[in-house]
Structures are given as structure tokens and as C-alpha cells.
PDB file of N, CA and C in Angstrom:
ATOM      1  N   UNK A   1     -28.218  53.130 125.623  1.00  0.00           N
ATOM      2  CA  UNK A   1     -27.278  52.741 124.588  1.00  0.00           C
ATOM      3  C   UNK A   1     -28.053  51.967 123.525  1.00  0.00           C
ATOM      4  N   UNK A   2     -27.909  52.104 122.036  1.00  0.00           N
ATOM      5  CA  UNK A   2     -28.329  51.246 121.329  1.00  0.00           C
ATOM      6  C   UNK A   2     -28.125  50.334 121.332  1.00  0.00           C
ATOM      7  N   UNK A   3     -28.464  49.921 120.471  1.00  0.00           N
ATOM      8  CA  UNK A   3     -28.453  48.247 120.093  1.00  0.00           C
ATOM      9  C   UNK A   3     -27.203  48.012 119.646  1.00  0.00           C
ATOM     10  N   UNK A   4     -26.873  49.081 118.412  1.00  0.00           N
ATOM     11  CA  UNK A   4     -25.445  48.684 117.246  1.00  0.00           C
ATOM     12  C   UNK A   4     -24.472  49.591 118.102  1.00  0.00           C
ATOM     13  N   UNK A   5     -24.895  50.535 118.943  1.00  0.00           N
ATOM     14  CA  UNK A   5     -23.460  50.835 119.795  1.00  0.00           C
ATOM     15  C   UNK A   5     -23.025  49.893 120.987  1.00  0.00           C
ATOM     16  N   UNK A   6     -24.195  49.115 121.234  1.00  0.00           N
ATOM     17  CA  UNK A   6     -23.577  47.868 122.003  1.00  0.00           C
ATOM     18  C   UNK A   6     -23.280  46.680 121.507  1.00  0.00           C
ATOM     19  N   UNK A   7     -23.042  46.658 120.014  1.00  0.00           N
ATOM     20  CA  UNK A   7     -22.233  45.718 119.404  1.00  0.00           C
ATOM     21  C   UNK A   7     -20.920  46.327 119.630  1.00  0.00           C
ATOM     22  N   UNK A   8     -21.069  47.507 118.919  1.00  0.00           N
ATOM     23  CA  UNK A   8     -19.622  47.826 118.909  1.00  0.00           C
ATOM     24  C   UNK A   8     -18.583  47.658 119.912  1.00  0.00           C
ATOM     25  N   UNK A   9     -19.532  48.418 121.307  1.00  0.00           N
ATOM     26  CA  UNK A   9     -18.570  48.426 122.341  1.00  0.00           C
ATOM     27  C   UNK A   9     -18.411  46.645 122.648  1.00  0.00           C
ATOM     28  N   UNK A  10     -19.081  45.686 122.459  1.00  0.00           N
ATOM     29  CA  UNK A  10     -18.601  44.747 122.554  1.00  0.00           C
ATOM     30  C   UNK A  10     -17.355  43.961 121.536  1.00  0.00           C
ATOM     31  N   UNK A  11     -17.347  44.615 120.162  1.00  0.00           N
ATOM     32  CA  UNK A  11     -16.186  44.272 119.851  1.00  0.00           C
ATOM     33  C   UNK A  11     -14.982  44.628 120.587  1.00  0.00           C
ATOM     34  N   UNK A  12     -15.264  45.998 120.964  1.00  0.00           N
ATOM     35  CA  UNK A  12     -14.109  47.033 121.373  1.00  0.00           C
ATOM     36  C   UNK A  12     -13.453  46.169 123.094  1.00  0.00           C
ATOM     37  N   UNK A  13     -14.286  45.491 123.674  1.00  0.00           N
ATOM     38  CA  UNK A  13     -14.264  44.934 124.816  1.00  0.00           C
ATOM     39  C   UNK A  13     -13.444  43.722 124.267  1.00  0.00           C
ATOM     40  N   UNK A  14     -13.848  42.594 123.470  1.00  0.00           N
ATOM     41  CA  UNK A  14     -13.198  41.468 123.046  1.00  0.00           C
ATOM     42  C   UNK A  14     -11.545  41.971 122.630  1.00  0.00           C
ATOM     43  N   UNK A  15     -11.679  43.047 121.844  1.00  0.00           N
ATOM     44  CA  UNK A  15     -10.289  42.873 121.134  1.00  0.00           C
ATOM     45  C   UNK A  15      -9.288  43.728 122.251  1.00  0.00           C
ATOM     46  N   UNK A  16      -9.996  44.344 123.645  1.00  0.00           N
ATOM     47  CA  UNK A  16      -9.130  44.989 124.520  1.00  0.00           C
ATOM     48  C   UNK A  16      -9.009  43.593 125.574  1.00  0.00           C
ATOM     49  N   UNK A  17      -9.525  42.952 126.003  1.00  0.00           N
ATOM     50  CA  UNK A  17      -9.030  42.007 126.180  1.00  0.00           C
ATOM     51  C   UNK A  17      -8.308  40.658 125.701  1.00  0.00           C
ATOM     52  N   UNK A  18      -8.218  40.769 124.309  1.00  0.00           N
ATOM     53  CA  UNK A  18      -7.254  40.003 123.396  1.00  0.00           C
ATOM     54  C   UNK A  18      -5.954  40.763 123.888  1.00  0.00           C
ATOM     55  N   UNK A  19      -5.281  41.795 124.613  1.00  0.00           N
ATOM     56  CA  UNK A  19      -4.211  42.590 124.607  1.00  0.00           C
ATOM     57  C   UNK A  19      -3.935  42.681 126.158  1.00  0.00           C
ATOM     58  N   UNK A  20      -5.099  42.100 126.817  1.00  0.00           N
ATOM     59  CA  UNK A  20      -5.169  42.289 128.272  1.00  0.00           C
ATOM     60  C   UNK A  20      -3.638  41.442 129.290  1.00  0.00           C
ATOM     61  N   UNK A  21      -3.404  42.160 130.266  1.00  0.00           N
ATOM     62  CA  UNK A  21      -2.803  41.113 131.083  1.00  0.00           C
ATOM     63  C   UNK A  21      -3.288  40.299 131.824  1.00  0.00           C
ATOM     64  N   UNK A  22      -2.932  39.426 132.559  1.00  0.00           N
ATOM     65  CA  UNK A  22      -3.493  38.236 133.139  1.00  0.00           C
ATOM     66  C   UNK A  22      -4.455  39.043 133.837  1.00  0.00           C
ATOM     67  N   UNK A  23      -4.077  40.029 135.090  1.00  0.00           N
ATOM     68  CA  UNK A  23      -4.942  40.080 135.952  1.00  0.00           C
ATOM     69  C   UNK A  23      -6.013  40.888 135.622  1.00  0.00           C
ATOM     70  N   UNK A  24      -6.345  41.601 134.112  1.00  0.00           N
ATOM     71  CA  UNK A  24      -7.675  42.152 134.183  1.00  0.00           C
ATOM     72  C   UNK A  24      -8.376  40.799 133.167  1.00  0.00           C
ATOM     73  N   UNK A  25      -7.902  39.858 133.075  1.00  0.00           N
ATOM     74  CA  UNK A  25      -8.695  38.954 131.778  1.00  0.00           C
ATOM     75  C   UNK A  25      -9.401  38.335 133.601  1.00  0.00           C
ATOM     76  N   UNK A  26      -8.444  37.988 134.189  1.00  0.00           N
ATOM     77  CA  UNK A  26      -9.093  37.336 135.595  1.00  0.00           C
ATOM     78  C   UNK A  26     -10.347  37.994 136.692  1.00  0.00           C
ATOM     79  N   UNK A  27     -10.191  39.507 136.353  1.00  0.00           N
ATOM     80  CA  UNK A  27     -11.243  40.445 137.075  1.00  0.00           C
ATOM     81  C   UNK A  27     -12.350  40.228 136.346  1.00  0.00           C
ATOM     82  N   UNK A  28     -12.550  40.192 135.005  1.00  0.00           N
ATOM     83  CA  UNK A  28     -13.311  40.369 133.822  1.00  0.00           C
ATOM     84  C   UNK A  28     -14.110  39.026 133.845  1.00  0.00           C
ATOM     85  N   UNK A  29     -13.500  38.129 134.065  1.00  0.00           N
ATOM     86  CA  UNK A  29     -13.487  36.476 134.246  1.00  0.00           C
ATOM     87  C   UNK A  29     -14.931  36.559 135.380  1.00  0.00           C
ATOM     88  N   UNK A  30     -14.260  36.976 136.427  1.00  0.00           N
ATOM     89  CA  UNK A  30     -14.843  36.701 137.791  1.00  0.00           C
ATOM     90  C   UNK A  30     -16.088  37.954 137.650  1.00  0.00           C
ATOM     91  N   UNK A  31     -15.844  38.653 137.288  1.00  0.00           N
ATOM     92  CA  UNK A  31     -17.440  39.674 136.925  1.00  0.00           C
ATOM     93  C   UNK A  31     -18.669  38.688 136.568  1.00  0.00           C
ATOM     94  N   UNK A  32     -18.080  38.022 135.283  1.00  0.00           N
ATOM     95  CA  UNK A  32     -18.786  37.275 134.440  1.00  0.00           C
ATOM     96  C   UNK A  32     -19.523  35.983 135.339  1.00  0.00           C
ATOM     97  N   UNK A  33     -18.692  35.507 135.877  1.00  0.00           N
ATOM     98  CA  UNK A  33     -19.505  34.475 136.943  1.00  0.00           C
ATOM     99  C   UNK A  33     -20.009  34.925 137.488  1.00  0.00           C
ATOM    100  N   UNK A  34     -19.522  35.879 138.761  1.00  0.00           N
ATOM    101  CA  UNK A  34     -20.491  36.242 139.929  1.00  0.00           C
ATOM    102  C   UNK A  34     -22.026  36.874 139.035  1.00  0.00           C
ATOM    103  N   UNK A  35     -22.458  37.502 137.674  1.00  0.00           N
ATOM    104  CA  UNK A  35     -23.370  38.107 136.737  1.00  0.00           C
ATOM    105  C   UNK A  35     -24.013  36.481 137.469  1.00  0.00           C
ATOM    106  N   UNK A  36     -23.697  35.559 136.773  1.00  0.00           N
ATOM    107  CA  UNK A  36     -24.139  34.216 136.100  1.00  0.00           C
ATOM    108  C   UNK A  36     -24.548  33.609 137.405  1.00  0.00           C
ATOM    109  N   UNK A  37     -23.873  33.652 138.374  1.00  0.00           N
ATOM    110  CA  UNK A  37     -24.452  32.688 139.640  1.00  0.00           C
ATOM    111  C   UNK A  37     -24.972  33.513 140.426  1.00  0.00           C
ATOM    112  N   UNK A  38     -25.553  34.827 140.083  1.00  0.00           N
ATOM    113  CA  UNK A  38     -26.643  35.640 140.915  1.00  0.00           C
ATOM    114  C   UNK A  38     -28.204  35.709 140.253  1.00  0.00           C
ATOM    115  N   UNK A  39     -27.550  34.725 138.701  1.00  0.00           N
ATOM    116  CA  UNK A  39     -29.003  34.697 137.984  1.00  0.00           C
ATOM    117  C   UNK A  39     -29.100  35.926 136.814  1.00  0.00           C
ATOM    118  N   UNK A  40     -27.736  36.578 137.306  1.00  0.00           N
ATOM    119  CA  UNK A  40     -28.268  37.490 136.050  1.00  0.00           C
ATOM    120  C   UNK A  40     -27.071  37.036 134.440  1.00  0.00           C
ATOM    121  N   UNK A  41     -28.259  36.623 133.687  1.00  0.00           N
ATOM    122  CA  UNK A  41     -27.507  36.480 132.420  1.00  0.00           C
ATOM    123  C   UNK A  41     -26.673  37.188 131.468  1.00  0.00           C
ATOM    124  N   UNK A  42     -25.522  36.841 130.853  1.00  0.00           N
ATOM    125  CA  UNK A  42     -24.760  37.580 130.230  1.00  0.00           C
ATOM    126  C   UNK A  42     -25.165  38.391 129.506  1.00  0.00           C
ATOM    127  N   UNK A  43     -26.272  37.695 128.500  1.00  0.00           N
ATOM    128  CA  UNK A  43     -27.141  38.150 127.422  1.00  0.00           C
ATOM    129  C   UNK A  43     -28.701  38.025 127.697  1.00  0.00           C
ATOM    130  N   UNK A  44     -29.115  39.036 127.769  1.00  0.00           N
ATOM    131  CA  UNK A  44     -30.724  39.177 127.805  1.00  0.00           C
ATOM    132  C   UNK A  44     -31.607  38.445 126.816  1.00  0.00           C
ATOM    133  N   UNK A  45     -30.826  38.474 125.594  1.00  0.00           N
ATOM    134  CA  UNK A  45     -31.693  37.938 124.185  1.00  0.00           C
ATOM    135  C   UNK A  45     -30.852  36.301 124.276  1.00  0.00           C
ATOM    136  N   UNK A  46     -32.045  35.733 123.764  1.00  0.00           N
ATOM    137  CA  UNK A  46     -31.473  34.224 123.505  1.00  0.00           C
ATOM    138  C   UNK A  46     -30.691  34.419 121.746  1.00  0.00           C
ATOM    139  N   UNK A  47     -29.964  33.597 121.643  1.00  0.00           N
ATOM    140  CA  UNK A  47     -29.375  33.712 119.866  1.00  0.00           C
ATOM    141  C   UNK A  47     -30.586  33.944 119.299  1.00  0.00           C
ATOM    142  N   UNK A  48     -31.581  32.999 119.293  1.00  0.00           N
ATOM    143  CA  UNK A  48     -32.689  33.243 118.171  1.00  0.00           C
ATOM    144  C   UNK A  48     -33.491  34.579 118.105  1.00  0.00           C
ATOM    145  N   UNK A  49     -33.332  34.935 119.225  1.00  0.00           N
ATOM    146  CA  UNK A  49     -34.277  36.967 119.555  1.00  0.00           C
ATOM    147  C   UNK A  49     -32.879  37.627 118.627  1.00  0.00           C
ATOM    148  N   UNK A  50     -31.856  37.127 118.878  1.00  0.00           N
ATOM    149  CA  UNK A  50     -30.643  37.852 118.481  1.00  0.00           C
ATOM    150  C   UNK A  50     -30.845  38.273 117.014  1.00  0.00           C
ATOM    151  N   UNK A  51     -30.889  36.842 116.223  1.00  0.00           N
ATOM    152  CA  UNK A  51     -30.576  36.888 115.055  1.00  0.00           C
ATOM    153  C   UNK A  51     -32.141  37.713 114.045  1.00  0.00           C
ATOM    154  N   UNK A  52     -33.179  37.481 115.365  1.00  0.00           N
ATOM    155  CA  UNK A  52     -34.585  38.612 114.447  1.00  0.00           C
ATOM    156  C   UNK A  52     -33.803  39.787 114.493  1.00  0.00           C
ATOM    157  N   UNK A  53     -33.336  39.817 116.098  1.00  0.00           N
ATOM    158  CA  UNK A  53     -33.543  41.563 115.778  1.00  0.00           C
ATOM    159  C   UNK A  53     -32.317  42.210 115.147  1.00  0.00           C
ATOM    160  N   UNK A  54     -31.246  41.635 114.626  1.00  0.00           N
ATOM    161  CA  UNK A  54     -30.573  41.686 113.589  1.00  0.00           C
ATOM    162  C   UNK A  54     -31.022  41.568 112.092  1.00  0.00           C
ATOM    163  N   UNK A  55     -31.773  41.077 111.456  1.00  0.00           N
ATOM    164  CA  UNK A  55     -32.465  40.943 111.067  1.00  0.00           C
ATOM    165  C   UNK A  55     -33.046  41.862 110.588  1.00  0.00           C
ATOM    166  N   UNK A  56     -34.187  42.427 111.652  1.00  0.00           N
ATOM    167  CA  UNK A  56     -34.405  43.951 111.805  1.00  0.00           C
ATOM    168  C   UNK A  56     -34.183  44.971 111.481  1.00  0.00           C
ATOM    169  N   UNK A  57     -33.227  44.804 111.947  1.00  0.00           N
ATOM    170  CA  UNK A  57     -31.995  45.942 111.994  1.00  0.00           C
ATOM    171  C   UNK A  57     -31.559  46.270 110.566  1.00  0.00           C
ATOM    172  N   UNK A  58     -30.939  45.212 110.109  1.00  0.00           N
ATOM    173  CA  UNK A  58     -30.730  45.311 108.381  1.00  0.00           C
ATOM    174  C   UNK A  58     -32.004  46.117 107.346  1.00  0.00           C
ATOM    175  N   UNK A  59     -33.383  45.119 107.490  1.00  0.00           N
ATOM    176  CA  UNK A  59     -33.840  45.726 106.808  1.00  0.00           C
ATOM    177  C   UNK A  59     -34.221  47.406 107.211  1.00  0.00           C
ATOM    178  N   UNK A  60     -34.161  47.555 108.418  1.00  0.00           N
ATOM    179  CA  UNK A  60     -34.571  49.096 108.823  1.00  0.00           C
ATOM    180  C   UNK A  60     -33.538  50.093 108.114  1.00  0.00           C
ATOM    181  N   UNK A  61     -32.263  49.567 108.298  1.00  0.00           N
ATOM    182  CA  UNK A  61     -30.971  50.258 107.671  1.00  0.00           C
ATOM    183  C   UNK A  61     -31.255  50.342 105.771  1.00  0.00           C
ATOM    184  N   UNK A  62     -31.639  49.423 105.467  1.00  0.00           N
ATOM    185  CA  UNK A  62     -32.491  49.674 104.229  1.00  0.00           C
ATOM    186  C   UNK A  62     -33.707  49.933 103.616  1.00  0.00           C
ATOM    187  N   UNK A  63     -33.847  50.665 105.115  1.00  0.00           N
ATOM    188  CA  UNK A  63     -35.514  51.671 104.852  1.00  0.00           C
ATOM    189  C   UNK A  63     -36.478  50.372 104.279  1.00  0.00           C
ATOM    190  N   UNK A  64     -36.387  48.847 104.611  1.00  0.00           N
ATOM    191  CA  UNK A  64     -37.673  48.356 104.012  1.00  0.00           C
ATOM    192  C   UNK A  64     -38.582  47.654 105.732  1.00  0.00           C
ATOM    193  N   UNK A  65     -38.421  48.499 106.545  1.00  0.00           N
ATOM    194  CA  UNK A  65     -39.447  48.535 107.824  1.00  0.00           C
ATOM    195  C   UNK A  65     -40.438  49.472 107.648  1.00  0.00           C
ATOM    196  N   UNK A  66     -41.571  48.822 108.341  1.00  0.00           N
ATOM    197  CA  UNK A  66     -42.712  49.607 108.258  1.00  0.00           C
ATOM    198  C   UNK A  66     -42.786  49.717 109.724  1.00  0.00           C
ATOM    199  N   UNK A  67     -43.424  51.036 109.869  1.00  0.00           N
ATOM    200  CA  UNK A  67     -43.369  51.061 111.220  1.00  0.00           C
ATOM    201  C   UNK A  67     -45.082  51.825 111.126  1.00  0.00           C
ATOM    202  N   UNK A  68     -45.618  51.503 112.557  1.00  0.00           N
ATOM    203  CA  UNK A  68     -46.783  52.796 112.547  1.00  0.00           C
ATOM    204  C   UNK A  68     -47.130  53.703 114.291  1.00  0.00           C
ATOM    205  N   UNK A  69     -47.922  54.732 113.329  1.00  0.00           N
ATOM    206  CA  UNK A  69     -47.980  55.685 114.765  1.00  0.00           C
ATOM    207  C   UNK A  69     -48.648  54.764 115.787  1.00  0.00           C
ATOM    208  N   UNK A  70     -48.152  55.540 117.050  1.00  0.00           N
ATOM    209  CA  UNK A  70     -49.209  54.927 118.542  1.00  0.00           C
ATOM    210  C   UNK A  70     -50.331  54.771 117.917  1.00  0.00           C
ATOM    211  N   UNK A  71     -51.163  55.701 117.673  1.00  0.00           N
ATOM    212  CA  UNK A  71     -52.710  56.285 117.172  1.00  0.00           C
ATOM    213  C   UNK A  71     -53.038  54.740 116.633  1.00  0.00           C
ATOM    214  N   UNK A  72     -52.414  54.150 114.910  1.00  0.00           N
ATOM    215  CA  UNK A  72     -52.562  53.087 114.654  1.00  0.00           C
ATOM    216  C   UNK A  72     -52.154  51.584 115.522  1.00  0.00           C
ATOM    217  N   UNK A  73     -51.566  51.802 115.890  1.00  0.00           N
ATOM    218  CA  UNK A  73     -51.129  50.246 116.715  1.00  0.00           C
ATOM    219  C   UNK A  73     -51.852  50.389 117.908  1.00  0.00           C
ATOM    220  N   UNK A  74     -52.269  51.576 118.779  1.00  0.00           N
ATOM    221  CA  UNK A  74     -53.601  51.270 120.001  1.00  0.00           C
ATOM    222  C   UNK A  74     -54.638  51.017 119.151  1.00  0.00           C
ATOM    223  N   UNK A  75     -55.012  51.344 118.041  1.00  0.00           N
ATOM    224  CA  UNK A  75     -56.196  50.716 117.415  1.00  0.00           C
ATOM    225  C   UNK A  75     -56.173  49.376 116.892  1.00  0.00           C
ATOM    226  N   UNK A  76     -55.379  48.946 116.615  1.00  0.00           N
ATOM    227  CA  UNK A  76     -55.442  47.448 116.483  1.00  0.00           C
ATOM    228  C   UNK A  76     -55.195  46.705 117.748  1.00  0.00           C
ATOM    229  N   UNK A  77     -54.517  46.932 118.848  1.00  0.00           N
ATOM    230  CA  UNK A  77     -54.655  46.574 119.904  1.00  0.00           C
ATOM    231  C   UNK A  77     -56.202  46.679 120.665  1.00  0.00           C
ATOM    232  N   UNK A  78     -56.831  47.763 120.496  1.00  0.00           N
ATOM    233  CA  UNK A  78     -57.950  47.757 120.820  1.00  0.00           C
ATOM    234  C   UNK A  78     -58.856  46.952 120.088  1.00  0.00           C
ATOM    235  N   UNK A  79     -58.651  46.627 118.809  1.00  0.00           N
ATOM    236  CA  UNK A  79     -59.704  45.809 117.896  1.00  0.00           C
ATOM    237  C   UNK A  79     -59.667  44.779 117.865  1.00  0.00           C
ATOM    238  N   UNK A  80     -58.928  43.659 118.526  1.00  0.00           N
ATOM    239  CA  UNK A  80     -58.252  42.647 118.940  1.00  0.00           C
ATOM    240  C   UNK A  80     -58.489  42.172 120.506  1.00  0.00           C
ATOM    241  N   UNK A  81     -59.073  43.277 120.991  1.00  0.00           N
ATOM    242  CA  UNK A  81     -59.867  42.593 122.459  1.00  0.00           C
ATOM    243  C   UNK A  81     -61.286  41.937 122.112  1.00  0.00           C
TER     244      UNK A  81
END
């Protein structure tokens, strides 16, 4: 899944539980802890990873990312040992 289709589906999640009845806001609830007290975090990215790779994201959507082939980036990785 992407990145911006897992925004979405997370809006789509918030505003279906804005409509929810008690007992799936309470299933949803208890997912969320048992995630949290097994160590696994809600969110993988801290806010600040968040807001680069948003960030990112924008300028890529306005074509001003540069990106380069494998070929170039193993060569600077290699030139850098």
C-alpha cells in the first residue's frame, strides 16, 4: 500500500468510526492497546519522519525531486567507503 493510499484509508477509518456504535469503537479501542503493549507501535514514523516525508511527497507531486539510477547512487555509495 502506498503511502497517500494509507492516508486515505486512514481518513476513511476515522470518519467510519465517527458513525461507529459503541461496540466496534470498543473492539477498535482494544486492537489499539493490545498493538501498544506488545511493543508494536501505532505509527512506525515518529511526527518528525512524518512531516519530511510529506514534505517529499509534495515536492515529488510537483515534479521538483531528483531522483537517480541504482548505477549512480552504488557509485557514490561506493566512493564514500
Amino acid at each position: 500500500m502506498s503511502i497517500a493510499e494509507l492516508k486515505e484509508l486512514r481518513k476513511t477509518v476515522v470518519q467510519k468510526i465517527g458513525h461507529a456504535d459503541e461496540n466496534v469503537v470498543k473492539k477498535v479501542y482494544k486492537i489499539l492497546v493490545a498493538d501498544e503493549e506488545n511493543g508494536k507501535p501505532s505509527s512506525f514514523l515518529t511526527p518528525e519522519q512524518e512531516a519530511i516525508l510529506d514534505e517529499c511527497m509534495e515536492l515529488d507531486s510537483k515534479g521538483l525531486m531528483e531522483y537517480s539510477s541504482w548505477e549512480e547512487a552504488r557509485a557514490r555509495i561506493i566512493s564514500k567507503k
